[in-house]
C-alpha atoms as a PDB file:
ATOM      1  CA  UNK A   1     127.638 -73.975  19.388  1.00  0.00           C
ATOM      2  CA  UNK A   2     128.526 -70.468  17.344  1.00  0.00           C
ATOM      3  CA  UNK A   3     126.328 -70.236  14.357  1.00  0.00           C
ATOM      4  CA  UNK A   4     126.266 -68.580  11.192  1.00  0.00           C
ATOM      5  CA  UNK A   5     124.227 -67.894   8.572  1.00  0.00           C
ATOM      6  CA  UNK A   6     126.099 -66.932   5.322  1.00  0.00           C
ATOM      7  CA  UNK A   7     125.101 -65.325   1.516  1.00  0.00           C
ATOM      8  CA  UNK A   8     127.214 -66.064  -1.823  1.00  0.00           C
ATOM      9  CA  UNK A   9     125.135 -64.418  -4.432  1.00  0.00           C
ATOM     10  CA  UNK A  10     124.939 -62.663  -7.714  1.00  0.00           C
ATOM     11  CA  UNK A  11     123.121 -59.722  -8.515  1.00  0.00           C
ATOM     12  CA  UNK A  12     122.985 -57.563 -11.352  1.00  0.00           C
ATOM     13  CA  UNK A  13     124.323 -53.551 -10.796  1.00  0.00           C
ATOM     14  CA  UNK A  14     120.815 -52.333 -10.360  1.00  0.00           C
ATOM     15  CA  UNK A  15     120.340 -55.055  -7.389  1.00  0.00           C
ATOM     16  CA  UNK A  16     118.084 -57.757  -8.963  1.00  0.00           C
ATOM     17  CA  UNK A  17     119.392 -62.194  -8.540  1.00  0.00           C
ATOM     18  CA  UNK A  18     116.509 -62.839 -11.759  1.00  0.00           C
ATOM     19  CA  UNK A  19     115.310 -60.910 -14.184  1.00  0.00           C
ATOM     20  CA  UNK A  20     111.386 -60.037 -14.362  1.00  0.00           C
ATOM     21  CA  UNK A  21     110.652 -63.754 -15.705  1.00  0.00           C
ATOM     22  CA  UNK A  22     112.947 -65.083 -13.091  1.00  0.00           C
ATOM     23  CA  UNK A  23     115.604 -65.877 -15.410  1.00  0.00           C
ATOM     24  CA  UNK A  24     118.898 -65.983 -14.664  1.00  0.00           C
ATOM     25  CA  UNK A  25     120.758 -66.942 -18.490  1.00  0.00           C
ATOM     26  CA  UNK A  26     122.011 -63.409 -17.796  1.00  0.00           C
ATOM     27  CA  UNK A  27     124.910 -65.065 -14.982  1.00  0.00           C
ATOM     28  CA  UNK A  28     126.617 -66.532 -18.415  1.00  0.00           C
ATOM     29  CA  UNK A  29     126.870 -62.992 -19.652  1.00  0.00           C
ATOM     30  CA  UNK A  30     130.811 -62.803 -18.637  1.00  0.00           C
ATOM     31  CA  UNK A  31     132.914 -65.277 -20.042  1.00  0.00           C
ATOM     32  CA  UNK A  32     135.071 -67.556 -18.195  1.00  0.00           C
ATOM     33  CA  UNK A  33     136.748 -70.095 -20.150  1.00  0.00           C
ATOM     34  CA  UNK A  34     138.715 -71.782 -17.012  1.00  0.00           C
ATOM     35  CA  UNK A  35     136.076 -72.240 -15.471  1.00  0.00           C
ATOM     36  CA  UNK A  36     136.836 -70.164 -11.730  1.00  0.00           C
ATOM     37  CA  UNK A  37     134.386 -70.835 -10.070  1.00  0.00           C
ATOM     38  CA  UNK A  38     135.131 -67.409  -7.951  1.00  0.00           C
ATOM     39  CA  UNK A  39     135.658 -69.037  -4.482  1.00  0.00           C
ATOM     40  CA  UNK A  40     132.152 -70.807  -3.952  1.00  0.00           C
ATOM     41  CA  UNK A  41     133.724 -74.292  -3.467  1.00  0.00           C
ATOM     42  CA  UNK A  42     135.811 -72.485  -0.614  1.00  0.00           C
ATOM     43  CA  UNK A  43     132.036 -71.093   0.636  1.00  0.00           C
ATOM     44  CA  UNK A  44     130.191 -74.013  -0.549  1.00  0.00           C
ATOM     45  CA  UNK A  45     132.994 -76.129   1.607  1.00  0.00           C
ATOM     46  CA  UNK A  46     132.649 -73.950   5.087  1.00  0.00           C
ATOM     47  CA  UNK A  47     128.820 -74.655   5.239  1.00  0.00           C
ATOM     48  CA  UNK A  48     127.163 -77.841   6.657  1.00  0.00           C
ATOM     49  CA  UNK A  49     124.075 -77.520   5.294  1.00  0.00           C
ATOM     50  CA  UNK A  50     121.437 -74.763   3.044  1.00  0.00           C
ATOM     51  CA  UNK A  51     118.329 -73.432   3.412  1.00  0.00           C
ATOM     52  CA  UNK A  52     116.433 -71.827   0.583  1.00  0.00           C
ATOM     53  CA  UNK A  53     113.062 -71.315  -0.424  1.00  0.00           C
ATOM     54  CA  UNK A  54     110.518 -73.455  -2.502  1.00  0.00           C
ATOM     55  CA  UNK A  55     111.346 -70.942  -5.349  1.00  0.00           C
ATOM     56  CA  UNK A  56     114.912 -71.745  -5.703  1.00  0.00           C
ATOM     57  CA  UNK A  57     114.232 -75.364  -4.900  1.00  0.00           C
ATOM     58  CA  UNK A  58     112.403 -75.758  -7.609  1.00  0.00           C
ATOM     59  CA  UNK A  59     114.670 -73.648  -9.828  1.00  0.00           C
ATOM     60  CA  UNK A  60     117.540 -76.466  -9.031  1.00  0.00           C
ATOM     61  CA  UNK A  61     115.593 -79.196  -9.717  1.00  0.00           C
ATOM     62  CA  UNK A  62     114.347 -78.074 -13.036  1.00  0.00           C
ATOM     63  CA  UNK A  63     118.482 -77.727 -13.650  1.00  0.00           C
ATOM     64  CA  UNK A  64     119.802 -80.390 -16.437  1.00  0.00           C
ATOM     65  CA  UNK A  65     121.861 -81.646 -14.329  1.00  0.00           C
ATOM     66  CA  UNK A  66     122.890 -83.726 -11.276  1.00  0.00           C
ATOM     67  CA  UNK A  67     122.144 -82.891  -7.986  1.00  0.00           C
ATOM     68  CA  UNK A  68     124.269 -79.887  -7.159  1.00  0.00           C
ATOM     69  CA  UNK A  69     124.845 -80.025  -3.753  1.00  0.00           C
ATOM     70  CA  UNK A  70     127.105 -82.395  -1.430  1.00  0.00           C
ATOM     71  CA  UNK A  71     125.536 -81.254   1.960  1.00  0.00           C
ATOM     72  CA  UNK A  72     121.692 -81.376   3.186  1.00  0.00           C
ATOM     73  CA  UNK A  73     119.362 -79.171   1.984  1.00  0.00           C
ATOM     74  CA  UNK A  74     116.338 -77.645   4.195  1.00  0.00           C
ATOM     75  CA  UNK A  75     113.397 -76.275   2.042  1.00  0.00           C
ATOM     76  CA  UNK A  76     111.759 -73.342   3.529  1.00  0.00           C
ATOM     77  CA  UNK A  77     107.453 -73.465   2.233  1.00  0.00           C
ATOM     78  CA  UNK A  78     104.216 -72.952   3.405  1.00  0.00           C
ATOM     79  CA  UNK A  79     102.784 -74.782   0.437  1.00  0.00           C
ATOM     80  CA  UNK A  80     104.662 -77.506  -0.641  1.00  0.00           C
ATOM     81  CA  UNK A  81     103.938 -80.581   1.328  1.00  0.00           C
ATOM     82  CA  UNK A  82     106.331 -82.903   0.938  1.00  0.00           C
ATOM     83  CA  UNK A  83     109.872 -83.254  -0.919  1.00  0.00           C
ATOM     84  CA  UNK A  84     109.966 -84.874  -4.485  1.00  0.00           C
ATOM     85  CA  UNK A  85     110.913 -88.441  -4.551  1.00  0.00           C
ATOM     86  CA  UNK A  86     114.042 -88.234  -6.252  1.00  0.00           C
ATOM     87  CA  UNK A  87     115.275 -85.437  -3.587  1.00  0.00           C
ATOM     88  CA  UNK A  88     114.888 -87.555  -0.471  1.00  0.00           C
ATOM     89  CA  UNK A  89     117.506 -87.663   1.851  1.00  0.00           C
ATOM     90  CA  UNK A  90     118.692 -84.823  -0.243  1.00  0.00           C
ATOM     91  CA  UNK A  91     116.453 -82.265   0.718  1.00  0.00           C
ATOM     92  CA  UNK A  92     114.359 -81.479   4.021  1.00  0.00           C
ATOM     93  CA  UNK A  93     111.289 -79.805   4.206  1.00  0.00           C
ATOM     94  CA  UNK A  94     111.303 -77.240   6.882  1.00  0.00           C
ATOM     95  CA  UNK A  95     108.036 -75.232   8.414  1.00  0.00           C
ATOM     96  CA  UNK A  96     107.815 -72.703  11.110  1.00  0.00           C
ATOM     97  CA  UNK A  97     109.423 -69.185  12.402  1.00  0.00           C
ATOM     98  CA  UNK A  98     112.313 -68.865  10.757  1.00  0.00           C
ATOM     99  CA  UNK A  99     113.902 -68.668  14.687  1.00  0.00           C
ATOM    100  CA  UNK A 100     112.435 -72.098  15.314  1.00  0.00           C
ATOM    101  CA  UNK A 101     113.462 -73.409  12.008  1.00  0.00           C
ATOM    102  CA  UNK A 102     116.773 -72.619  12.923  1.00  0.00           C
ATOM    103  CA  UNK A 103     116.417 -74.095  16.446  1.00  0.00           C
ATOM    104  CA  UNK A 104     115.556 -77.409  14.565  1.00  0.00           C
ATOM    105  CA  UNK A 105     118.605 -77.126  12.155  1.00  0.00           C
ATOM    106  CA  UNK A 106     121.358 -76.072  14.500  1.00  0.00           C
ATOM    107  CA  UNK A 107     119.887 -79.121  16.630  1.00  0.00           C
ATOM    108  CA  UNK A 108     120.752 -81.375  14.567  1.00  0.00           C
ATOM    109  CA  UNK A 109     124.276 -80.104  14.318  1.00  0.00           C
ATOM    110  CA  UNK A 110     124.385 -77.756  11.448  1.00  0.00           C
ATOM    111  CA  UNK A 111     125.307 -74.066  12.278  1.00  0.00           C
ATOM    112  CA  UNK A 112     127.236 -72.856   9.347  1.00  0.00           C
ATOM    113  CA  UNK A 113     124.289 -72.353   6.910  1.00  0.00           C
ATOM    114  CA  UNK A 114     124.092 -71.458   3.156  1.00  0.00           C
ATOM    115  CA  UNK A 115     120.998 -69.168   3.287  1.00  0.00           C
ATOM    116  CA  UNK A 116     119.893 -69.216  -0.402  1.00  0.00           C
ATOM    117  CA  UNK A 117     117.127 -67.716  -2.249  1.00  0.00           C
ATOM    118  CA  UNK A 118     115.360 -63.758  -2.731  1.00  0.00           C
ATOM    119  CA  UNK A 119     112.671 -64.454  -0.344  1.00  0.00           C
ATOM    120  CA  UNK A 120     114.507 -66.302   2.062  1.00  0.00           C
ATOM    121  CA  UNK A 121     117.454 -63.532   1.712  1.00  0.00           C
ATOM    122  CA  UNK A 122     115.185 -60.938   2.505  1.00  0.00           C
ATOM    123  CA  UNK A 123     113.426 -62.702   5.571  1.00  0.00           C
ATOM    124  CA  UNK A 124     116.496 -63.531   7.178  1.00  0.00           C
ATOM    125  CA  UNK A 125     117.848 -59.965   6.481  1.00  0.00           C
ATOM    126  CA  UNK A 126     114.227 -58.955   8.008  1.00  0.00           C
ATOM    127  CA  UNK A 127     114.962 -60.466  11.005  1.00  0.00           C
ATOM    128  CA  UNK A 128     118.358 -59.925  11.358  1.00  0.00           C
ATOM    129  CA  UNK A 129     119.824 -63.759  11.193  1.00  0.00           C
ATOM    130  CA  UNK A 130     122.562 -63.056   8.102  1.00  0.00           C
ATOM    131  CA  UNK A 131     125.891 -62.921   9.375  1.00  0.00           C
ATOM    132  CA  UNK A 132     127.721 -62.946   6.329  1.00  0.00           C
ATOM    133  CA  UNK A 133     127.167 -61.784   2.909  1.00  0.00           C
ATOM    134  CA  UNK A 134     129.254 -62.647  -0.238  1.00  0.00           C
ATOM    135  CA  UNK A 135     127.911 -60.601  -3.324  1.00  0.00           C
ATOM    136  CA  UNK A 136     129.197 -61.049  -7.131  1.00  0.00           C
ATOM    137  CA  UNK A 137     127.741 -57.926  -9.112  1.00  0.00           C
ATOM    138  CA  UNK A 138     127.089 -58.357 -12.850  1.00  0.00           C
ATOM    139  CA  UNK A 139     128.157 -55.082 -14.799  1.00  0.00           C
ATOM    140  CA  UNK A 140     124.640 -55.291 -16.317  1.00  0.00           C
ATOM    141  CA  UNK A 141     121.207 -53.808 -15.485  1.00  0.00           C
ATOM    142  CA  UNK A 142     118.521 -55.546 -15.776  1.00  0.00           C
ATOM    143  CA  UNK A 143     115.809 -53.029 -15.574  1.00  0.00           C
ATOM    144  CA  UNK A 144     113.435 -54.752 -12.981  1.00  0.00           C
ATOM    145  CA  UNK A 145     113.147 -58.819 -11.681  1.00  0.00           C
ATOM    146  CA  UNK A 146     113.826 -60.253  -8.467  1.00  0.00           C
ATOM    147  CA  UNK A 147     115.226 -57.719  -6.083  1.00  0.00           C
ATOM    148  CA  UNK A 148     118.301 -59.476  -3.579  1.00  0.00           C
ATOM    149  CA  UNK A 149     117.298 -56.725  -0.857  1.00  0.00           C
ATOM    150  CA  UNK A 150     113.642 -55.546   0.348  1.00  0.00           C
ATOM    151  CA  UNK A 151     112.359 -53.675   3.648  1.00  0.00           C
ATOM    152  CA  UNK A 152     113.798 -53.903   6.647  1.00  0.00           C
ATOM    153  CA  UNK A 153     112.537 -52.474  10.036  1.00  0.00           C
ATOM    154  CA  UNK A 154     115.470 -51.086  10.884  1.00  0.00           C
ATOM    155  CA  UNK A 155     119.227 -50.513   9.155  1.00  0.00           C
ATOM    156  CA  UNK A 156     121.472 -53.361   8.973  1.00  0.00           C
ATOM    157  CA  UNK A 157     125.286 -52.364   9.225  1.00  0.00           C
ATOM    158  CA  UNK A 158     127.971 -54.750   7.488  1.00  0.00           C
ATOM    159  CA  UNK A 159     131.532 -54.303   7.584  1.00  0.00           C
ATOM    160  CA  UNK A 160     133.055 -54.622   3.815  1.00  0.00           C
ATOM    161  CA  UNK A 161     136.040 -57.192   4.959  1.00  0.00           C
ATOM    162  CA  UNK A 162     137.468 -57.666   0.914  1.00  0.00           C
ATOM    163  CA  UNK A 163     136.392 -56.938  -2.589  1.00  0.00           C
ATOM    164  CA  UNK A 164     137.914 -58.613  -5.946  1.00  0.00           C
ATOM    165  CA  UNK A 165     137.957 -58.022  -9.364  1.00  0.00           C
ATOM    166  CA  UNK A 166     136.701 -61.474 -10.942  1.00  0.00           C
ATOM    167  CA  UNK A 167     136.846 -62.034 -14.421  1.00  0.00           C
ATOM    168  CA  UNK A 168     137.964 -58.852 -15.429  1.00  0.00           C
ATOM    169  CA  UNK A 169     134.782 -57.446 -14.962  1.00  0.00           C
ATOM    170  CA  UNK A 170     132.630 -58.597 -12.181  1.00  0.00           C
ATOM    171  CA  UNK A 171     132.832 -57.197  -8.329  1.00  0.00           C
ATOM    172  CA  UNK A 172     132.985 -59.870  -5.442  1.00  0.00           C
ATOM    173  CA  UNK A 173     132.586 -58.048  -1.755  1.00  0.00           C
ATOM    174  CA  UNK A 174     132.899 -59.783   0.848  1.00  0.00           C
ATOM    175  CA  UNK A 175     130.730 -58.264   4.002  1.00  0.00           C
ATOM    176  CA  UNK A 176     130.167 -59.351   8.071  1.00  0.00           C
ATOM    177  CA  UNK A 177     127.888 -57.979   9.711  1.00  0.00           C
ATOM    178  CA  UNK A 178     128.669 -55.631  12.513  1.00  0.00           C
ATOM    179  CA  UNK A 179     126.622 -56.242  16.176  1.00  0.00           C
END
């Protein structure tokens, strides 16, 4: 079974996905009264499943609204011990090496995933299990928050495969990674 492990993020021109309260009101800086929702139903559509840390679980949750995803979710923490109640059979929880998480995922026939989340970006950058990358950048600085990128042990090359204008103002690139 091929696998991949894809991105579709936003980050702000000086790299950060929240600022330093982990906020993220800034995303409605840009306006867009239709409503495009800048190809991520397309993504969102590709993927069988997500993974993303505790952080960003918990982010959605505290969302006013309904659930927001369609597929299963697998919740990446070393300290939460069990899902919510309301998220059951929505969301997974998910312990181990992030190879043998994986291993448990793609067993259970999900290999297109929707890898979500700073932390969880950056580990699966650190070991080299992102395949795909989709990045919106905000014409904004933010001055410091929650960087999308952090140390790797060795250079990661991507091949930049398209990049859009969205909104009149905001940069969508579209990157693969090169092995």
């Amino acid at each position: 079974m091929k696998t991949q492990n894809s991105v579709y993020i936003a980050q702000s021109l000086d790299g950060y996905i929240a600022d330093k309260n982990g906020g993220i009101a800034w995303l409605d800086s840009v306006p867009n009264p239709e409503g495009d929702d800048m190809g991520y139903f397309d993504f969102a559509n590709r993927m069988d499943a997500l993974v993303m840390g505790r952080i960003t679980f918990e982010t959605v949750c505290g969302f006013d609204c309904y659930w927001p995803y369609t597929k299963p979710v697998f919740v990446l923490s070393n300290t939460l011990f069990e899902i919510p109640e309301a998220y059951h059979g929505k969301a997974f929880l998910v312990k181990g090496t992030l190879t043998e998480i994986l291993t448990q995922i793609n067993e259970k026939g999900f290999s297109r995933l929707y890898i979500d989340g700073g932390k969880t970006i950056q580990h699966f950058l650190k070991e080299d299990l992102i395949d795909e990358m989709i990045i919106t950048t905000f014409p904004l600085l933010l001055g410091g928050g929650y960087s999308l990128f952090g140390d790797l042990h060795e250079t990661l090359t991507f091949e930049l495969t398209s990049s859009c204008i969205c909104l009149g103002s905001l940069v969508q690139s579209h990157f693969i990674r090169k092995r």
